[in-house]
C-alpha atoms as a PDB file:
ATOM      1  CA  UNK A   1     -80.849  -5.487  82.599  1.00  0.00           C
ATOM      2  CA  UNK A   2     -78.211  -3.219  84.325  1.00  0.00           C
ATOM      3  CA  UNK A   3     -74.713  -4.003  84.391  1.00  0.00           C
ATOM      4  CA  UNK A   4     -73.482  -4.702  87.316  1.00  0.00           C
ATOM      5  CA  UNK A   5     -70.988  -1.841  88.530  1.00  0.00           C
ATOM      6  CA  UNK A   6     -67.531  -1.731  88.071  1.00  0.00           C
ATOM      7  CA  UNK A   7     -66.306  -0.665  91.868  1.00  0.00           C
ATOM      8  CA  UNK A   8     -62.694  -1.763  91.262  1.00  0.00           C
ATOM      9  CA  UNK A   9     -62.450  -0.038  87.587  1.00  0.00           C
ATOM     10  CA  UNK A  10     -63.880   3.531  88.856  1.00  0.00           C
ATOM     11  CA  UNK A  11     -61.864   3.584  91.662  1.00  0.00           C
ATOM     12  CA  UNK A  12     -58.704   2.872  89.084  1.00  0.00           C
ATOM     13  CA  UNK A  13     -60.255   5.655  87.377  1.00  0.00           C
ATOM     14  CA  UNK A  14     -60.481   8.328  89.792  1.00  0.00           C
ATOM     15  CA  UNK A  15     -57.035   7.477  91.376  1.00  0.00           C
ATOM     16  CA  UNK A  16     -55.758   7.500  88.444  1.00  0.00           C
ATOM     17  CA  UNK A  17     -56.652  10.739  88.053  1.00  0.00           C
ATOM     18  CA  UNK A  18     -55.838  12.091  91.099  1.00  0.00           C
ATOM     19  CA  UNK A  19     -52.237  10.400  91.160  1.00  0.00           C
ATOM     20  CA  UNK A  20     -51.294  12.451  88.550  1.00  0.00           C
ATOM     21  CA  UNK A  21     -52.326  15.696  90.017  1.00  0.00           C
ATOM     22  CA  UNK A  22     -50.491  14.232  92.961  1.00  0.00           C
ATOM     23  CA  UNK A  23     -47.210  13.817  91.661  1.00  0.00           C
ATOM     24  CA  UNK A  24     -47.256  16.580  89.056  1.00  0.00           C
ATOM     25  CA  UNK A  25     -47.562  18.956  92.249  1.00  0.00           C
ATOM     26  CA  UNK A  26     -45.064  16.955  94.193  1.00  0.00           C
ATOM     27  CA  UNK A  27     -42.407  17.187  91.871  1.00  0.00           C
ATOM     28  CA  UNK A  28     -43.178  20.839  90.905  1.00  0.00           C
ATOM     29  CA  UNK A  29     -42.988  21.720  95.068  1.00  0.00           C
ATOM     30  CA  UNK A  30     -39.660  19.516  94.681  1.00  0.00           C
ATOM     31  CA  UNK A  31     -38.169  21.238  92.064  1.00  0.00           C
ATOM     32  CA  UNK A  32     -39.366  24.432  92.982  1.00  0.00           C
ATOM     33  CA  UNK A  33     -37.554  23.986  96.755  1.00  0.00           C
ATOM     34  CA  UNK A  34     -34.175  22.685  95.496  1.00  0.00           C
ATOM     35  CA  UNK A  35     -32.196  23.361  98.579  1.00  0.00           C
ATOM     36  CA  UNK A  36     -30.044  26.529  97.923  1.00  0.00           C
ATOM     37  CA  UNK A  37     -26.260  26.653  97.582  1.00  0.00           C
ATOM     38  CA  UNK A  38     -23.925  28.424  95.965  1.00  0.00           C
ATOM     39  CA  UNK A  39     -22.988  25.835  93.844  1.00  0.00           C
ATOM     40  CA  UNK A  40     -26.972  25.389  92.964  1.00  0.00           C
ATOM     41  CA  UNK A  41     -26.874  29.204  92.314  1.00  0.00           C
ATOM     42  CA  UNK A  42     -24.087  28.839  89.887  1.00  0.00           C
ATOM     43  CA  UNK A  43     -25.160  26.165  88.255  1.00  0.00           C
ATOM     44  CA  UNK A  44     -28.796  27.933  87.852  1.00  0.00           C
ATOM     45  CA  UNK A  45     -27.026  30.996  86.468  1.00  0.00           C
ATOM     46  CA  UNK A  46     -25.319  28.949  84.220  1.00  0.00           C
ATOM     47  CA  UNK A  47     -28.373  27.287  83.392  1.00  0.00           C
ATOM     48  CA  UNK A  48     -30.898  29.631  82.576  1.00  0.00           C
ATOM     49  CA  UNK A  49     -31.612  29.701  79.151  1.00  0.00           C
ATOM     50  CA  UNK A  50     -31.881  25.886  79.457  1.00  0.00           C
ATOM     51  CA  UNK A  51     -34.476  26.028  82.390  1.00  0.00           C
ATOM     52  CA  UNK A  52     -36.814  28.378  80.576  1.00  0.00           C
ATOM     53  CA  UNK A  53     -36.492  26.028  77.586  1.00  0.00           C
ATOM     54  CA  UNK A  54     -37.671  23.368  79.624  1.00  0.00           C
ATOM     55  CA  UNK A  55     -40.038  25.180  81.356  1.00  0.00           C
ATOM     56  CA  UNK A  56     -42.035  25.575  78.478  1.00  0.00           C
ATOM     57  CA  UNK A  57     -41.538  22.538  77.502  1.00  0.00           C
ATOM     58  CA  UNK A  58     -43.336  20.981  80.471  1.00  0.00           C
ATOM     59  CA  UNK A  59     -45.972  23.578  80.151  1.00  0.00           C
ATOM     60  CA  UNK A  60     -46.506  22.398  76.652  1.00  0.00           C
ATOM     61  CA  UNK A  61     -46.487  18.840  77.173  1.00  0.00           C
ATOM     62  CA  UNK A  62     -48.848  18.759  80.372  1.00  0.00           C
ATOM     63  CA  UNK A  63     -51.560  21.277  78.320  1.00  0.00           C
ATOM     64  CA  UNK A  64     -51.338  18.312  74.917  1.00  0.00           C
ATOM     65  CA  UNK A  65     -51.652  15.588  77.110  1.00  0.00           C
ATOM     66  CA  UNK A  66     -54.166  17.244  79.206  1.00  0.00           C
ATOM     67  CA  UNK A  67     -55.998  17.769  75.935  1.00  0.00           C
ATOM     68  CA  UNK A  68     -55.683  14.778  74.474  1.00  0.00           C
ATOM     69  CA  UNK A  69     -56.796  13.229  77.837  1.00  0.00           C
ATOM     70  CA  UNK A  70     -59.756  15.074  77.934  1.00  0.00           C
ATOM     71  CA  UNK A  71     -61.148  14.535  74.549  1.00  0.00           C
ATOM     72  CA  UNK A  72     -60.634  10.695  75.293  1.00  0.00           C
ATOM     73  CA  UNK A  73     -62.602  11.339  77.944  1.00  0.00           C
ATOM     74  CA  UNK A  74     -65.528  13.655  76.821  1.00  0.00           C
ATOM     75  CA  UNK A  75     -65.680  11.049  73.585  1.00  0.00           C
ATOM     76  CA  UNK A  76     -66.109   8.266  76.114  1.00  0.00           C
ATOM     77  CA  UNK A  77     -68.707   9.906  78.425  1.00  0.00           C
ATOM     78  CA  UNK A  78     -70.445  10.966  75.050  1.00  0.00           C
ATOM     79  CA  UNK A  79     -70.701   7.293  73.794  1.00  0.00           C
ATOM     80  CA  UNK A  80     -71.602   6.009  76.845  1.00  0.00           C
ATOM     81  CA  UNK A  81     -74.341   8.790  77.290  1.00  0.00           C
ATOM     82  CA  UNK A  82     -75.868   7.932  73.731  1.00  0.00           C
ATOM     83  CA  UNK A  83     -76.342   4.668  74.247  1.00  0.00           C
ATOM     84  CA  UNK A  84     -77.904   5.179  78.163  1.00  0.00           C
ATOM     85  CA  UNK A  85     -79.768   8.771  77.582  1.00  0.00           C
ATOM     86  CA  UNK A  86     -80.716  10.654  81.273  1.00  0.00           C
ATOM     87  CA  UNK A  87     -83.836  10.141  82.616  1.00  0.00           C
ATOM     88  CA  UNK A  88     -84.506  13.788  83.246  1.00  0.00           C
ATOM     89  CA  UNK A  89     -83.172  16.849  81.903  1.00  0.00           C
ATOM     90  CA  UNK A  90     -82.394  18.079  85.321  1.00  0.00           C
ATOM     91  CA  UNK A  91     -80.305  14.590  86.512  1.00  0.00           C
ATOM     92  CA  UNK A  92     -77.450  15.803  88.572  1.00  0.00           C
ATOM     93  CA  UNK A  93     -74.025  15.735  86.394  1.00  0.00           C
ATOM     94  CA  UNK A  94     -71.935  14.480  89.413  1.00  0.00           C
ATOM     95  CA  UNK A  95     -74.086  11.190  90.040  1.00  0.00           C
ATOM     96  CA  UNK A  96     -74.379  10.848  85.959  1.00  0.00           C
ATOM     97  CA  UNK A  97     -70.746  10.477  85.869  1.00  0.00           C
ATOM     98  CA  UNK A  98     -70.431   8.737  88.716  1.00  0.00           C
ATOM     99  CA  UNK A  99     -72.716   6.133  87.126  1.00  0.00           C
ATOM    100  CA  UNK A 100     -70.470   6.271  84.038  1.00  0.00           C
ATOM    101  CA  UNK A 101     -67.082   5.856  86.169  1.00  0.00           C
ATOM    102  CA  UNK A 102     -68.564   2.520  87.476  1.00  0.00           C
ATOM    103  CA  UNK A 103     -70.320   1.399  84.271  1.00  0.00           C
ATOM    104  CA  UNK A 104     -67.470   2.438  81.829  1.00  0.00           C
ATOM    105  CA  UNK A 105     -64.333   0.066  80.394  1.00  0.00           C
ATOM    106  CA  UNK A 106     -62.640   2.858  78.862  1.00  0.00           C
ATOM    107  CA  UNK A 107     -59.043   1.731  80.403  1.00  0.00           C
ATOM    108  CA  UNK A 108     -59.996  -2.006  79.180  1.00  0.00           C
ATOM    109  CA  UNK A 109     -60.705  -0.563  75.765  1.00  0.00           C
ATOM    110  CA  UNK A 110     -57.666   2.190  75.508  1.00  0.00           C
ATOM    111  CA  UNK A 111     -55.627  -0.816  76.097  1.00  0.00           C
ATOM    112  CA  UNK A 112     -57.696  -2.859  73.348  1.00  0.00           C
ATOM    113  CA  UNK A 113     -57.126  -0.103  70.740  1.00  0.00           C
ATOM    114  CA  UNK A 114     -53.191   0.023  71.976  1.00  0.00           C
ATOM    115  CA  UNK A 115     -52.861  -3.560  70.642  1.00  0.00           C
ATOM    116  CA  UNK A 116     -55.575  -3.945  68.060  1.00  0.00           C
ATOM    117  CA  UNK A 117     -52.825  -4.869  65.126  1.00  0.00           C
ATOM    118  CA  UNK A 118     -49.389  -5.005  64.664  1.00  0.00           C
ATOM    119  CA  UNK A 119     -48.826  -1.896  63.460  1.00  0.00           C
ATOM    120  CA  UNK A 120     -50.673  -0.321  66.835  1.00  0.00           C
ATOM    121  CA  UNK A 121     -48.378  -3.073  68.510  1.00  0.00           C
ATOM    122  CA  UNK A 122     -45.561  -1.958  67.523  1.00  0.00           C
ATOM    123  CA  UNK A 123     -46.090   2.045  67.680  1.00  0.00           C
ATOM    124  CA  UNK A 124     -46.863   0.555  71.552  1.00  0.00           C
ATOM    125  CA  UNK A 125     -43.708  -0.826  71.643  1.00  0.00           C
ATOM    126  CA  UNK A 126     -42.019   1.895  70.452  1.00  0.00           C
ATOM    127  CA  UNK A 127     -43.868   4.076  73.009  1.00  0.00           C
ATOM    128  CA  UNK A 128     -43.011   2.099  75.804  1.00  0.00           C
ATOM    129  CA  UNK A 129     -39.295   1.543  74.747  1.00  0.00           C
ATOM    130  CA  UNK A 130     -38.876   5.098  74.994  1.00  0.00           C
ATOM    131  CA  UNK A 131     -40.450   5.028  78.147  1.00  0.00           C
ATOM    132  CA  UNK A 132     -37.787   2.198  79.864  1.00  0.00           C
ATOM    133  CA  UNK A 133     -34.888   4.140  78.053  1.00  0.00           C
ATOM    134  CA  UNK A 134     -35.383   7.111  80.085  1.00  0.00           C
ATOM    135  CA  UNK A 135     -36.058   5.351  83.329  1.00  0.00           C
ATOM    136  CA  UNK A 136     -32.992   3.432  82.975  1.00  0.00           C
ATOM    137  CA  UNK A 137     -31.516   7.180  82.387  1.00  0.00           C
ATOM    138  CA  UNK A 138     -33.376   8.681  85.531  1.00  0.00           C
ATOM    139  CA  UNK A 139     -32.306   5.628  87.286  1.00  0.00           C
ATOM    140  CA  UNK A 140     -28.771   6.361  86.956  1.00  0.00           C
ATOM    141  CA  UNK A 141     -28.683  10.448  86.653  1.00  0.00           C
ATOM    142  CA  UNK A 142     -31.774  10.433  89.413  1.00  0.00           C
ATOM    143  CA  UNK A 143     -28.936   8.702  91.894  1.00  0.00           C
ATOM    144  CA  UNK A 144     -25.867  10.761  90.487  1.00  0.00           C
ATOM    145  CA  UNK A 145     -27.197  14.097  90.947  1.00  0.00           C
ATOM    146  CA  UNK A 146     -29.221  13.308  94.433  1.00  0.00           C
ATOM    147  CA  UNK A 147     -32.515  14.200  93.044  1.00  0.00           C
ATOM    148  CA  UNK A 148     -35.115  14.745  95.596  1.00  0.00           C
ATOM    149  CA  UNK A 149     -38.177  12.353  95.237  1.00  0.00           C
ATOM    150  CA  UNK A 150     -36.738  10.426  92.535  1.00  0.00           C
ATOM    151  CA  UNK A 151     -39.014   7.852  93.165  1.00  0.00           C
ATOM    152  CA  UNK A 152     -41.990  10.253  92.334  1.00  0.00           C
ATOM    153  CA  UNK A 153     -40.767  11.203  89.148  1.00  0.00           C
ATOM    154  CA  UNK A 154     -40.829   7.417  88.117  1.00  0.00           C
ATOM    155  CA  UNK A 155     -44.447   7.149  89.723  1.00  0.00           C
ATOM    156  CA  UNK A 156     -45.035   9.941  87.184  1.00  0.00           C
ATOM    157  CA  UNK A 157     -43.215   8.656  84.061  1.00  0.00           C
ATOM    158  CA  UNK A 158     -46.004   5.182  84.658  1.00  0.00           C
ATOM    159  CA  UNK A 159     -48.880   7.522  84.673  1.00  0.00           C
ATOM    160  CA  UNK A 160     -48.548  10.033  81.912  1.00  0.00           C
ATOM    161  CA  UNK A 161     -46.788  10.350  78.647  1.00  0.00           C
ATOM    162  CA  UNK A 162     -43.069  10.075  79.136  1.00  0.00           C
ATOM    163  CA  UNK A 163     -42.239  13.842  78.013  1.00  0.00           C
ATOM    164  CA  UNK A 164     -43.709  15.516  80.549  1.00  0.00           C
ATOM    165  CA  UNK A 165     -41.542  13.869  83.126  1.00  0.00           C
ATOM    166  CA  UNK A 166     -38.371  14.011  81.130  1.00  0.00           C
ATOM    167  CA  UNK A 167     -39.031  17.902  80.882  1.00  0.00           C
ATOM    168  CA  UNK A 168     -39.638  18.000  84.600  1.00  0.00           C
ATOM    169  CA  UNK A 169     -36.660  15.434  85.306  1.00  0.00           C
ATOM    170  CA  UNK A 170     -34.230  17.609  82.795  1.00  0.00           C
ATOM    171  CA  UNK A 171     -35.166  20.695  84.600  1.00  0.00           C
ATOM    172  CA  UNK A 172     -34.394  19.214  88.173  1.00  0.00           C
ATOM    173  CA  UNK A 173     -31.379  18.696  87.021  1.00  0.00           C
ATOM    174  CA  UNK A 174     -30.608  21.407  86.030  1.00  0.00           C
ATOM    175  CA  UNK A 175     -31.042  23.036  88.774  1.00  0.00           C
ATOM    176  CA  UNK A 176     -29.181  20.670  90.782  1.00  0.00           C
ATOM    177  CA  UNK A 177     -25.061  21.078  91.878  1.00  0.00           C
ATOM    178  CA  UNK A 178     -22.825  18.411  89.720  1.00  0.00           C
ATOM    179  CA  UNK A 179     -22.853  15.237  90.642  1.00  0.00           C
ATOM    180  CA  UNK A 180     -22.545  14.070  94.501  1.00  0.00           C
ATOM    181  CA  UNK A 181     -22.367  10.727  93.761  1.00  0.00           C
ATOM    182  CA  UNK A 182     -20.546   9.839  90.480  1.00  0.00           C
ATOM    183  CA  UNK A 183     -20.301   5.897  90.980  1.00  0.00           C
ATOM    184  CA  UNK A 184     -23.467   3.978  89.899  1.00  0.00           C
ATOM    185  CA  UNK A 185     -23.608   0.333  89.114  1.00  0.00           C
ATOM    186  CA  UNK A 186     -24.731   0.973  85.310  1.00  0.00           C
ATOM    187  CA  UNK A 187     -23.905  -2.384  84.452  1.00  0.00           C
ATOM    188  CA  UNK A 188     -26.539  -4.069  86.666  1.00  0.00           C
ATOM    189  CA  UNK A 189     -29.090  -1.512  85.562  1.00  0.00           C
ATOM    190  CA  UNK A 190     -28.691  -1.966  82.120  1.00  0.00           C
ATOM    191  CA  UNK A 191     -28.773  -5.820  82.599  1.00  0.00           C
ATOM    192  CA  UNK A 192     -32.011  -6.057  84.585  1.00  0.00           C
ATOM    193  CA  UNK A 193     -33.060  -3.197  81.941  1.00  0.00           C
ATOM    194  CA  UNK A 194     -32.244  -5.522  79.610  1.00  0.00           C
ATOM    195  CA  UNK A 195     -34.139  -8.422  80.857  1.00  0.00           C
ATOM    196  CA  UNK A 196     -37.128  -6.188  81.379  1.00  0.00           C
ATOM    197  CA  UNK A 197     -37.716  -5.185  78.517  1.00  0.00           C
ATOM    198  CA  UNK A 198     -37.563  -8.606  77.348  1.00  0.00           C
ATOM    199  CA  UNK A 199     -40.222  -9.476  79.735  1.00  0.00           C
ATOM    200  CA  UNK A 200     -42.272  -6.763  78.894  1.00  0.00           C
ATOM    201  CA  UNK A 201     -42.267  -7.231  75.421  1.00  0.00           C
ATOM    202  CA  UNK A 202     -42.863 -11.022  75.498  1.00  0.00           C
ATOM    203  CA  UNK A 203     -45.817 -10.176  77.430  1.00  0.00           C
ATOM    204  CA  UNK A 204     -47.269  -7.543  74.980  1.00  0.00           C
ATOM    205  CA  UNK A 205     -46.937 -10.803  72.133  1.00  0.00           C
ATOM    206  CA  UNK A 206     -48.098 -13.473  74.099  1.00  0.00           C
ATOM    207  CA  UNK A 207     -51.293 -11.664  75.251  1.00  0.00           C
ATOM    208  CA  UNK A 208     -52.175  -9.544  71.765  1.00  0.00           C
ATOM    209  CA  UNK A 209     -54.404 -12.417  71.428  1.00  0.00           C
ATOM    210  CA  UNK A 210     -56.313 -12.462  74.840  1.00  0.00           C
ATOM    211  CA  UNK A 211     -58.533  -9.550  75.373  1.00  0.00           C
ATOM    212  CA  UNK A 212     -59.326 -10.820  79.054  1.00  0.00           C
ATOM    213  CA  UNK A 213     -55.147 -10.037  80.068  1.00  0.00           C
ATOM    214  CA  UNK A 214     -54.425  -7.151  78.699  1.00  0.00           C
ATOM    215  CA  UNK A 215     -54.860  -4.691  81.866  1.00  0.00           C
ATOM    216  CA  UNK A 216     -52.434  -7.395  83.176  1.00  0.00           C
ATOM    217  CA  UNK A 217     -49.937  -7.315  81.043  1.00  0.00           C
ATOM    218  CA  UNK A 218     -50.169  -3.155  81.094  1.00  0.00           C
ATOM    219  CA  UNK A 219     -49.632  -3.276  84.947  1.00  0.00           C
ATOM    220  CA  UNK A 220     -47.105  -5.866  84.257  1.00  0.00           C
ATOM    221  CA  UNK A 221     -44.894  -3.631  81.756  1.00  0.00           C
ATOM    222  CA  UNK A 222     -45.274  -0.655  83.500  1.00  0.00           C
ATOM    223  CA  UNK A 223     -44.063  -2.574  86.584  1.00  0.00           C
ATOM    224  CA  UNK A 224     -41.098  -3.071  84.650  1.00  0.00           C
ATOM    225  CA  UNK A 225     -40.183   0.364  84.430  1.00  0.00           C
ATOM    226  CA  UNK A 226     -39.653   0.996  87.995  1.00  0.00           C
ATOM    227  CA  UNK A 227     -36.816  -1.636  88.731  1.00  0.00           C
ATOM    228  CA  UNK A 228     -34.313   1.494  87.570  1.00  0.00           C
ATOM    229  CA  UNK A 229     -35.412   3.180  90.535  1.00  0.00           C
ATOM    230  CA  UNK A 230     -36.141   0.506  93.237  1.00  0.00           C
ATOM    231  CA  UNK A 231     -32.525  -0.928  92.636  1.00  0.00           C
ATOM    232  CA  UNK A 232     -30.346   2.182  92.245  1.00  0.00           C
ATOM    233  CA  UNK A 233     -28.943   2.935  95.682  1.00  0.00           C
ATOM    234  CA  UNK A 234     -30.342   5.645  97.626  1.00  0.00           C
ATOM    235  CA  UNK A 235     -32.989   5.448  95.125  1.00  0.00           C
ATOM    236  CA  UNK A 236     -35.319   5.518  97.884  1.00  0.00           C
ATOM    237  CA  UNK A 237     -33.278   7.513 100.340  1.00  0.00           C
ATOM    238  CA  UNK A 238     -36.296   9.993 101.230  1.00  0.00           C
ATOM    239  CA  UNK A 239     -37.877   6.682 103.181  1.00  0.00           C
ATOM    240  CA  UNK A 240     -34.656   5.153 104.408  1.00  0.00           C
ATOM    241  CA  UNK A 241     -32.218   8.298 105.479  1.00  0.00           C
ATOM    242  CA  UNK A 242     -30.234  10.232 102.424  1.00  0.00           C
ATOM    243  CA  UNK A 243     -26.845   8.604 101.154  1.00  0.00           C
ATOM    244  CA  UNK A 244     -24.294   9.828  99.938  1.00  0.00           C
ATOM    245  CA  UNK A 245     -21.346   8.267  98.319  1.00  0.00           C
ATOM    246  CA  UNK A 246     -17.578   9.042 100.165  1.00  0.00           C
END
């Protein structure tokens, strides 16, 4: 009997996919067109050794996790394909992995294998620690230093490993003037920081036990990690005019 096909899981899939090409190109344009000044070419001079650091740093990290990515990938199309072998030699590629996008559970199982004992747990946890830290930072330094499309580099930071955005974040910065808007309500970041994480956390306990919530709960914690930018102030100033503090 066929299994019936997954529709709402491959479309995950693929725009999963393609959301990270998305904003990997939208905040390399971003960067790339930092509005020019002469305190931005100052700061750049001043800078320079620290953006070619960085540079390759994101270069690194994107061709790892690209990697890494893949051979998750290529190891779960080759399962799959051993255990439903093509009916012809000359089946078209494109419809064969088509038919594995909507027959596959590969993000229901990566999650699975995130959790699968306490010691996965709590590298997890440490991962996604890491991962509100540095939103909480972008939060506050994204709203400081008037980065463009700070709310893409978050979008980023929930898709892919948290590196490749810090390189990207680190290097818009530092090819940004000083600061344009120096007061930031850290306090109330840090507390609903606070209280997410606890949230998140609680979550990642109270459902290591139930297999059938655990894309839930993932949604759930990454969720979490966007608060930094949804509740700094001019956060979302690209949709809502640009601010500017007086």
């Amino acid at each position: 009997m066929e299994p019936t096909p997954n529709w709402l899981g491959a479309t995950i899939f693929w725009l999963y996919i393609l959301a990270a090409l998305f904003f990997t190109a939208l905040i390399i344009y971003t960067i790339v067109n930092i509005p020019q000044s002469k305190e931005n070419i100052l700061a750049r001079f001043d800078t320079q050794r620290e953006q070619r650091l960085f540079t390759f740093l994101a270069i690194l990290s994107f061709l790892v996790l690209s990697a890494n990515m893949l051979h998750v990938l290529i190891n779960s199309f080759n399962t799959w394909s051993r255990e439903r072998p093509l009916d012809s030699p000359t089946t078209n590629i494109f419809s064969t992995v088509g038919t594995w996008s909507l027959s596959s559970t590969l993000f229901h199982d990566f999650a699975e294998a995130l959790l699968y004992d306490r010691t996965r747990m709590a590298w997890t946890a440490a991962a996604l620690s890491t991962t509100f830290a540095f939103c909480l930072y972008m939060g506050i330094e994204g709203h400081r230093r008037a980065v463009p499309n700070l709310w893409a580099f978050f979008c980023l930071a929930q898709i892919l490993p948290i590196s490749f955005t810090q390189n990207l974040f680190t290097l818009a910065r530092l090819r940004l003037p000083p600061a344009v808007n120096p007061k930031v309500p850290v306090q109330i970041l840090f507390l609903i920081g606070q209280i997410g994480m606890y949230v998140g956390f609680s979550g990642i306990t109270f459902n290591l036990a139930k297999p059938e919530l655990l894309m839930r709960m993932v949604v759930s914690t990454r969720a979490l990690m966007l608060l930094p930018c949804i509740l700094a102030p001019g956060a979302l100033s690209p949709f809502f005019g640009k601010t500017r503090a007086t």
